[in-house]
N, C-alpha and C. Protein backbone atom coordinates (compact mmCIF):
# COMPACT_ATOMS: atom_id res chain seq x y z
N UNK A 1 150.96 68.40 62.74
CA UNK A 1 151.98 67.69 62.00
C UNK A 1 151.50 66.27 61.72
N UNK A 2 151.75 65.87 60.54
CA UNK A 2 151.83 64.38 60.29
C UNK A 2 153.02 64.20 59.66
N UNK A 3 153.28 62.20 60.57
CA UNK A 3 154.34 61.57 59.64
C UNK A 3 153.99 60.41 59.28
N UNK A 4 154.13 59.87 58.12
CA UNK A 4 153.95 58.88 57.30
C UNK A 4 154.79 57.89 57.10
N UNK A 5 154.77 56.63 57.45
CA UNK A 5 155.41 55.52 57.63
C UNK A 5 155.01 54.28 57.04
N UNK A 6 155.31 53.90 56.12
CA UNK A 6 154.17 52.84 55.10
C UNK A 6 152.67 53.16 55.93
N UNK A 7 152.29 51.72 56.00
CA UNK A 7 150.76 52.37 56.03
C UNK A 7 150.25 52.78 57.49
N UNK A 8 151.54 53.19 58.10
CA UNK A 8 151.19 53.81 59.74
C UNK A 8 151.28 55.49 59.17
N UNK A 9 150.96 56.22 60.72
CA UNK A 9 150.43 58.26 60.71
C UNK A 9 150.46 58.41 61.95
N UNK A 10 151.27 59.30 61.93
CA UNK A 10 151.28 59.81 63.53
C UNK A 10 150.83 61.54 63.19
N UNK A 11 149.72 61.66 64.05
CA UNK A 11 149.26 62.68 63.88
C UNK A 11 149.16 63.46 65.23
N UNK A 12 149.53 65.06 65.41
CA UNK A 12 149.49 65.24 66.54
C UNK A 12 148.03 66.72 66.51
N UNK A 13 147.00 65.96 65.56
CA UNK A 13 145.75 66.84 65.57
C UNK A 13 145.14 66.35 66.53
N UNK A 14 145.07 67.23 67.87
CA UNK A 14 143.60 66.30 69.32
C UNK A 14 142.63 65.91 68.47
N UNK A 15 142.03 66.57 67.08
CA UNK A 15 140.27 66.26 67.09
C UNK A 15 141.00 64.72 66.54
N UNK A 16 141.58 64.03 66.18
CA UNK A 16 142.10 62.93 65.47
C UNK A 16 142.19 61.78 66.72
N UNK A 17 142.34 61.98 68.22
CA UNK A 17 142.41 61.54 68.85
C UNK A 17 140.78 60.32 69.02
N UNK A 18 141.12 59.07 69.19
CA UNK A 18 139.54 57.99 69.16
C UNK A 18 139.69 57.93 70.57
N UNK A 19 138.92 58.67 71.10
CA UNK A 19 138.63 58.55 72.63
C UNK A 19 138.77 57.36 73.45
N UNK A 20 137.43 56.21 72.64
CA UNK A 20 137.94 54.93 72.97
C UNK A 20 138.62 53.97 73.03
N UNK A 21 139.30 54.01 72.03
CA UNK A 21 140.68 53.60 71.46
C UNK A 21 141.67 54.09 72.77
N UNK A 22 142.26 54.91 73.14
CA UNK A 22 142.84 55.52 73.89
C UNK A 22 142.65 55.47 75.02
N UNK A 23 141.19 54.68 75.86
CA UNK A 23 140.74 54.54 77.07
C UNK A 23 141.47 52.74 77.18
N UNK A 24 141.31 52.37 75.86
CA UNK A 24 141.43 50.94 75.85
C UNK A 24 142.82 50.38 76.23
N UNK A 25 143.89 51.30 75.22
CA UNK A 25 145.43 51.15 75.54
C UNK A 25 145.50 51.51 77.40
N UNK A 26 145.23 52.97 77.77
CA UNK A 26 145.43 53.12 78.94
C UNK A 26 145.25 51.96 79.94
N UNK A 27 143.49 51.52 79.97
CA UNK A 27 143.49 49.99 80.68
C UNK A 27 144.07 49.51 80.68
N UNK A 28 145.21 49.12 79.45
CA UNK A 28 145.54 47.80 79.19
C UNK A 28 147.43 48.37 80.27
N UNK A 29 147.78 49.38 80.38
CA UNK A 29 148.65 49.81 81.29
C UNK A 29 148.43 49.71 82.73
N UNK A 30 150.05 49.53 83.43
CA UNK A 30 149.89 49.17 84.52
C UNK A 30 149.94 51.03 85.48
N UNK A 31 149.64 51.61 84.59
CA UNK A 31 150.26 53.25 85.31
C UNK A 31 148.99 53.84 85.50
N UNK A 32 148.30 53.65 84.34
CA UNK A 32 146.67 53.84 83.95
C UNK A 32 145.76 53.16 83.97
N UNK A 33 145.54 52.31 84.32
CA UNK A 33 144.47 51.18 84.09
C UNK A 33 143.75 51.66 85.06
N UNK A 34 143.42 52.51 85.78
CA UNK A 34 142.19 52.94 87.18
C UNK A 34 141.88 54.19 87.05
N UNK A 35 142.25 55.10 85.53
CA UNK A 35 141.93 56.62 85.36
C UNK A 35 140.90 56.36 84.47
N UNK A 36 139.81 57.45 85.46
CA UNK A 36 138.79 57.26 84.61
C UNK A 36 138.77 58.12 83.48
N UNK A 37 137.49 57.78 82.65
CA UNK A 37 137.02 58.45 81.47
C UNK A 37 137.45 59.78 81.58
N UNK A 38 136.73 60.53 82.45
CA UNK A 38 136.70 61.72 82.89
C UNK A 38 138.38 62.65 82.76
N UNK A 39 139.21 62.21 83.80
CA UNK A 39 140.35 62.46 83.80
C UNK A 39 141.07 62.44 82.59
N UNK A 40 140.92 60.89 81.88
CA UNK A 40 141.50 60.69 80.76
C UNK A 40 141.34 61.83 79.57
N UNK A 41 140.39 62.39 79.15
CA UNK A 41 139.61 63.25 78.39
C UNK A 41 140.20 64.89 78.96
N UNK A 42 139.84 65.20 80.42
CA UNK A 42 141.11 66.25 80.70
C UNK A 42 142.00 66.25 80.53
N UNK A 43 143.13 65.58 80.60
CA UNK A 43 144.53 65.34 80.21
C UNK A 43 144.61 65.19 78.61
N UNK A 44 144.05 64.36 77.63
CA UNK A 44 144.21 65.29 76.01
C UNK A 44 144.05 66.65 76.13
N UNK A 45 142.87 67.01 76.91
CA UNK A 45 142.69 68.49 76.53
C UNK A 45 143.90 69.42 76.76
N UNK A 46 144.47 69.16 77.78
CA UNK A 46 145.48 69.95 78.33
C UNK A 46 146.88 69.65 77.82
N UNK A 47 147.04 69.41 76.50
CA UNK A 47 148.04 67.87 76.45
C UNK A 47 148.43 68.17 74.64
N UNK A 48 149.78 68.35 74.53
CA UNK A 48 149.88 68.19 73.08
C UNK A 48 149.98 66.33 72.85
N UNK A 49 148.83 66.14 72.21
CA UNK A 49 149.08 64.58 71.91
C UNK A 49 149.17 63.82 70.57
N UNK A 50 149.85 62.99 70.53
CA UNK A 50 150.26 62.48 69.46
C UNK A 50 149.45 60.86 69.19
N UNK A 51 149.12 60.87 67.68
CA UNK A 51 147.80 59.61 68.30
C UNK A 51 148.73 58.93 66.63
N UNK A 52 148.80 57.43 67.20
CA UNK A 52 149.51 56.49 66.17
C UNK A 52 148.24 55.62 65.48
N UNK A 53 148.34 55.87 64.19
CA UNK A 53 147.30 55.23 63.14
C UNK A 53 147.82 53.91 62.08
N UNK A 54 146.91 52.97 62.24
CA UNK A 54 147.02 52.01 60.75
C UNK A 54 145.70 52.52 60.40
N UNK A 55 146.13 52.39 59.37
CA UNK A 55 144.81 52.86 58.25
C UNK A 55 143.87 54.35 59.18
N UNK A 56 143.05 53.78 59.66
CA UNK A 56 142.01 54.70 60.19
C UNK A 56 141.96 54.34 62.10
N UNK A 57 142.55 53.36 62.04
CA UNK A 57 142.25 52.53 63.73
C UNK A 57 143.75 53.40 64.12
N UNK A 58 143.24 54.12 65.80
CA UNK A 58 144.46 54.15 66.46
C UNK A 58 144.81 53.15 67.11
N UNK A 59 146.25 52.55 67.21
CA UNK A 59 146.92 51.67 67.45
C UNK A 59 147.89 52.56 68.32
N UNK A 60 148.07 53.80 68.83
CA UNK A 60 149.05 53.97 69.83
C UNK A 60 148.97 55.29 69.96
N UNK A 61 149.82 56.05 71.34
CA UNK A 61 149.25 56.94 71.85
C UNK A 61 150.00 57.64 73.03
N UNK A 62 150.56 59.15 72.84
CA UNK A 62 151.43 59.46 73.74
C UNK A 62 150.95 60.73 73.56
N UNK A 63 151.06 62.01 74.97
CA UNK A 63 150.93 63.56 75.39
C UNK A 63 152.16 63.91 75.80
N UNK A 64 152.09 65.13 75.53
CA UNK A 64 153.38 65.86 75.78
C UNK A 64 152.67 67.05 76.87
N UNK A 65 152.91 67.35 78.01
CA UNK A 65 152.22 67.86 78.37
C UNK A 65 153.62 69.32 78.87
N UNK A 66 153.50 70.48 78.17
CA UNK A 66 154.44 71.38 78.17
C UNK A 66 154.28 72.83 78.27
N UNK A 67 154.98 73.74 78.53
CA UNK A 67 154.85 74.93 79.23
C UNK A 67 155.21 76.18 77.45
N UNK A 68 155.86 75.13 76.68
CA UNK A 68 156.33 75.68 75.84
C UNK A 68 157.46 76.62 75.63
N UNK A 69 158.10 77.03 76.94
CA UNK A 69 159.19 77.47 76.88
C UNK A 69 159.97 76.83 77.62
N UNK A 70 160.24 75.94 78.43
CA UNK A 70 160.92 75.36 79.43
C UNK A 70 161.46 74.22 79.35
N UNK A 71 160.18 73.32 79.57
CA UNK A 71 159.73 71.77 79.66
C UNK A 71 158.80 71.43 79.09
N UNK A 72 159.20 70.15 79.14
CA UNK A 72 158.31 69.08 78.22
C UNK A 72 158.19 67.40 78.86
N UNK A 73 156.89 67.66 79.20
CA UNK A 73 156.94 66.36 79.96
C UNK A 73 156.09 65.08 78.69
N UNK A 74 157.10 63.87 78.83
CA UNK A 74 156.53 63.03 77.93
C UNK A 74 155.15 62.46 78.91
N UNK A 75 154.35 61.65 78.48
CA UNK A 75 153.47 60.85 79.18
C UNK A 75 152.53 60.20 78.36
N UNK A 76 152.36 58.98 78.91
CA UNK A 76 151.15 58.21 78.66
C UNK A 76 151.89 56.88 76.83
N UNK A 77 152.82 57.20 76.70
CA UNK A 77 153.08 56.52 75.90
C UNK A 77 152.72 54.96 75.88
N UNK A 78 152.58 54.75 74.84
CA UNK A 78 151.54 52.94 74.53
C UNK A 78 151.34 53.02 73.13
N UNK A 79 152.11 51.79 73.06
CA UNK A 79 151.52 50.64 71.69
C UNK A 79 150.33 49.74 71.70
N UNK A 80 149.53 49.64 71.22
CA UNK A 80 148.79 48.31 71.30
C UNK A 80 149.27 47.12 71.26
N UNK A 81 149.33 46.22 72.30
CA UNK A 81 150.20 45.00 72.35
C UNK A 81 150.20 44.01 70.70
N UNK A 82 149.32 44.25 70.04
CA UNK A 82 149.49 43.43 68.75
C UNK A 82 150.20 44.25 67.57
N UNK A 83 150.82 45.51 67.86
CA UNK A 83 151.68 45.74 67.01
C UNK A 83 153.07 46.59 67.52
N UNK A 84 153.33 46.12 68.66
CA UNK A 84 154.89 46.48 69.84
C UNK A 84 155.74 45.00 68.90
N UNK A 85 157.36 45.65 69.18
CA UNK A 85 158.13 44.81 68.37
C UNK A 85 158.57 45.00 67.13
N UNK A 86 157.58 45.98 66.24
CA UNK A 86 157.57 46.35 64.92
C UNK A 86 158.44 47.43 64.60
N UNK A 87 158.88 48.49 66.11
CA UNK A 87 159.80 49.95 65.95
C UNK A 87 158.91 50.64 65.92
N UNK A 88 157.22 50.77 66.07
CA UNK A 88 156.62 51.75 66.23
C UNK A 88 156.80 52.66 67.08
N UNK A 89 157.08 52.15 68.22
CA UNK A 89 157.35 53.20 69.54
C UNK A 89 158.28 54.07 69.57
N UNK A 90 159.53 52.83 68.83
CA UNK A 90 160.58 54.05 68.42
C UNK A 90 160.13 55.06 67.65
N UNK A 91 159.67 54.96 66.63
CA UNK A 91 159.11 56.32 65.54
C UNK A 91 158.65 57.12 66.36
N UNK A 92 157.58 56.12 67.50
CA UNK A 92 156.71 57.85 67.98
C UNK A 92 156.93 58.18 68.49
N UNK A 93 158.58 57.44 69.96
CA UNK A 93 159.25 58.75 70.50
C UNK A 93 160.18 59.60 70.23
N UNK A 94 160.92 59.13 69.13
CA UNK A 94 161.62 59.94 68.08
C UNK A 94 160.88 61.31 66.87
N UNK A 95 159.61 61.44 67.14
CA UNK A 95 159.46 62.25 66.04
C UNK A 95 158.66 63.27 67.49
N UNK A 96 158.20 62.47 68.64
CA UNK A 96 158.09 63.86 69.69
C UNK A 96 159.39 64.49 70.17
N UNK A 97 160.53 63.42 70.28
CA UNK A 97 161.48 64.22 70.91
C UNK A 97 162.14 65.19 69.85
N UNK A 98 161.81 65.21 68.49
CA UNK A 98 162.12 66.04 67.43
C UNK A 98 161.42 67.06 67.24
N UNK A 99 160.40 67.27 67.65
CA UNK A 99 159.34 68.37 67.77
C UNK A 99 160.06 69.46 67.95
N UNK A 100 160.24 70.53 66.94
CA UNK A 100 160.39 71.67 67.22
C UNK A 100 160.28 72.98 68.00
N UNK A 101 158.86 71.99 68.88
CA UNK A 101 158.19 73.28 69.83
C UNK A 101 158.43 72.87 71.11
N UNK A 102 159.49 71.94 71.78
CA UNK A 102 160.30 71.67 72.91
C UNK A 102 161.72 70.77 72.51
N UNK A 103 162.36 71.04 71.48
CA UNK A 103 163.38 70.39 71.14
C UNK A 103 164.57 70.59 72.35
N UNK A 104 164.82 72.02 71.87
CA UNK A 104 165.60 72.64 73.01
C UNK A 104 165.39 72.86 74.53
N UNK A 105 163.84 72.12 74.94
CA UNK A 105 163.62 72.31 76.22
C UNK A 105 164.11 70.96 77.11
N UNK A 106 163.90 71.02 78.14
CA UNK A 106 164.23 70.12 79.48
C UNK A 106 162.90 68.89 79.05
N UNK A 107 163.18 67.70 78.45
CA UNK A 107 161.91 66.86 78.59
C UNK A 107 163.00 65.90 79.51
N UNK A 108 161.72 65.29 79.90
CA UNK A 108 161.60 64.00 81.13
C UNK A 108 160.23 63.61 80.80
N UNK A 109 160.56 62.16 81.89
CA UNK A 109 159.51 61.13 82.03
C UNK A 109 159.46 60.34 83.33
N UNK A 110 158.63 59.88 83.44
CA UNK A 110 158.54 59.16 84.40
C UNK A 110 157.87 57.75 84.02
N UNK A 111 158.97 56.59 84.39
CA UNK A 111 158.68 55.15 83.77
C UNK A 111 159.04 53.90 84.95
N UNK A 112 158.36 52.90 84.67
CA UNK A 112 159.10 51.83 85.25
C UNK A 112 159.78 50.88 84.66
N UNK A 113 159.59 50.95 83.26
CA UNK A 113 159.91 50.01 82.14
C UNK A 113 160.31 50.61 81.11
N UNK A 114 160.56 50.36 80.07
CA UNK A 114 161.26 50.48 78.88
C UNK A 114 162.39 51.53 78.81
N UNK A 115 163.07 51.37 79.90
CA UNK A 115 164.38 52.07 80.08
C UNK A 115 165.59 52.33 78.64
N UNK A 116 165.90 51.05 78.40
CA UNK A 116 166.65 50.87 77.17
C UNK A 116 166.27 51.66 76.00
N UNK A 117 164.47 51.52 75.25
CA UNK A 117 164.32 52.77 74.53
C UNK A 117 164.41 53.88 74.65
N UNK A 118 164.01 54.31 76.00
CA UNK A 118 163.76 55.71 76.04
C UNK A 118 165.73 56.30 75.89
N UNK A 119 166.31 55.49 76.54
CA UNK A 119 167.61 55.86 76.43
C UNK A 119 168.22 55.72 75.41
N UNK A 120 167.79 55.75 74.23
CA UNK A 120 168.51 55.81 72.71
C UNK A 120 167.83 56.85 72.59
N UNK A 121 167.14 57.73 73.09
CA UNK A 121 167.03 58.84 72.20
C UNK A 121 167.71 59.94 73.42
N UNK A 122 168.41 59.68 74.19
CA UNK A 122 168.76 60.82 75.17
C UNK A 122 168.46 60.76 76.77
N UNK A 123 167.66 59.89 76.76
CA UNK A 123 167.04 60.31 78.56
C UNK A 123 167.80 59.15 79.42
N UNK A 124 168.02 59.96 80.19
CA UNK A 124 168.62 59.14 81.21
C UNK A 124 168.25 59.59 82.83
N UNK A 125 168.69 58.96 83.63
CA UNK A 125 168.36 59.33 85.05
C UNK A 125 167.99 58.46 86.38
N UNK A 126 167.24 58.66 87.38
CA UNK A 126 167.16 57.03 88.34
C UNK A 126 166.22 56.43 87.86
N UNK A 127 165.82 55.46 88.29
CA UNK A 127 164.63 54.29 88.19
C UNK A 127 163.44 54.71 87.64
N UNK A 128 163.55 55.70 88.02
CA UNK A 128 161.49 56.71 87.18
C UNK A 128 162.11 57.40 86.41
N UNK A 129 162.64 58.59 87.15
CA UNK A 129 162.33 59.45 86.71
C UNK A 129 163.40 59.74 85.51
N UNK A 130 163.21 60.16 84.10
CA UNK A 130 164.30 59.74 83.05
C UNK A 130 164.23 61.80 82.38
N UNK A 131 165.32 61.89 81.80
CA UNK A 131 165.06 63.34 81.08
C UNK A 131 166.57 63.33 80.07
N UNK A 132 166.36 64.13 79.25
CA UNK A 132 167.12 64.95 78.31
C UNK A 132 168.20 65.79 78.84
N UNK A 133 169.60 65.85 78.28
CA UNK A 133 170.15 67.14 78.37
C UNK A 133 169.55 68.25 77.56
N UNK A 134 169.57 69.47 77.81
CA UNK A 134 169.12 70.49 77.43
C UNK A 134 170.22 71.11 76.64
C-alpha cells in the first residue's frame, strides 16, 4: 500500500525500507538506542513495516508485528526529530490502525510517552501498555 500526502509516502513495501535511515531514528530513541544492526534487520523481516518518505529520504518508521488473525502489535514508531510537530505521526498511526489486515483485531502497544496521540485513535490502558477495543 501507498499513501500520498503532499510531498510525504508512506509505504508499507519492506524492500522500500533504508536500513540506515532506520538504524539512525532507532538510536536516536530511548527504547532502541542499544539494538543492534543485527536484531534491528530481524525484526523488519518478521514485521509488517511501514517506512515514512519526503521525496526519496526516509524520515520515519513504524512495524506492525501480527499474527494476522488476532493481534496486532504496533512497534518501533519514530519521526525524525526535524520533521515531528508537522501531524506526520498522526498520518502514520492512523493509516496503520486503518489497515485492513488487523482492523478488526486486538492492537496494542507498549509506550512511555506520547500517550495523548496514541489515544485519539483508540488505545487506551496503564502507563505502557496501551490497546484498542476490538
Amino acid at each position: 500500500m501507498i499513501h500520498i500526502k503532499d510531498s510525504y509516502r508512506i509505504s508499507d513495501n519492506r524492500d522500500e525500507v533504508q536500513l540506515d535511515q532506520v538504524e539512525s531514528l532507532l538510536r536516536s530513541s530511548y527504547w532502541a538506542r542499544e539494538r543492534s544492526i543485527e536484531t534491528i534487520k530481524v525484526s523488519i523481516s518478521h514485521s509488517v513495516c511501514f517506512s515514512l518518505f519526503v521525496d526519496e529520504h526516509q524520515i520515519g518508521f513504524a512495524r506492525v508485528v501480527t499474527d494476522f488473525a488476532s493481534v496486532a502489535y504496533l512497534a518501533d514508531l519514530i519521526i525524525h526529530q526535524d520533521y515531528r510537530g508537522q501531524g506526520l505521526g498522526k498520518w502514520l498511526v492512523q493509516t496503520i490502525v486503518d489497515d485492513p489486515r488487523w482492523v478488526s483485531k486486538f492492537q496494542f502497544l507498549v509506550t512511555d510517552d506520547a500517550h495523548s496521540l496514541y489515544g485519539k485513535f483508540g488505545f487506551s490502558g496503564s502507563s505502557k501498555l496501551m490497546a484498542t477495543q476490538v
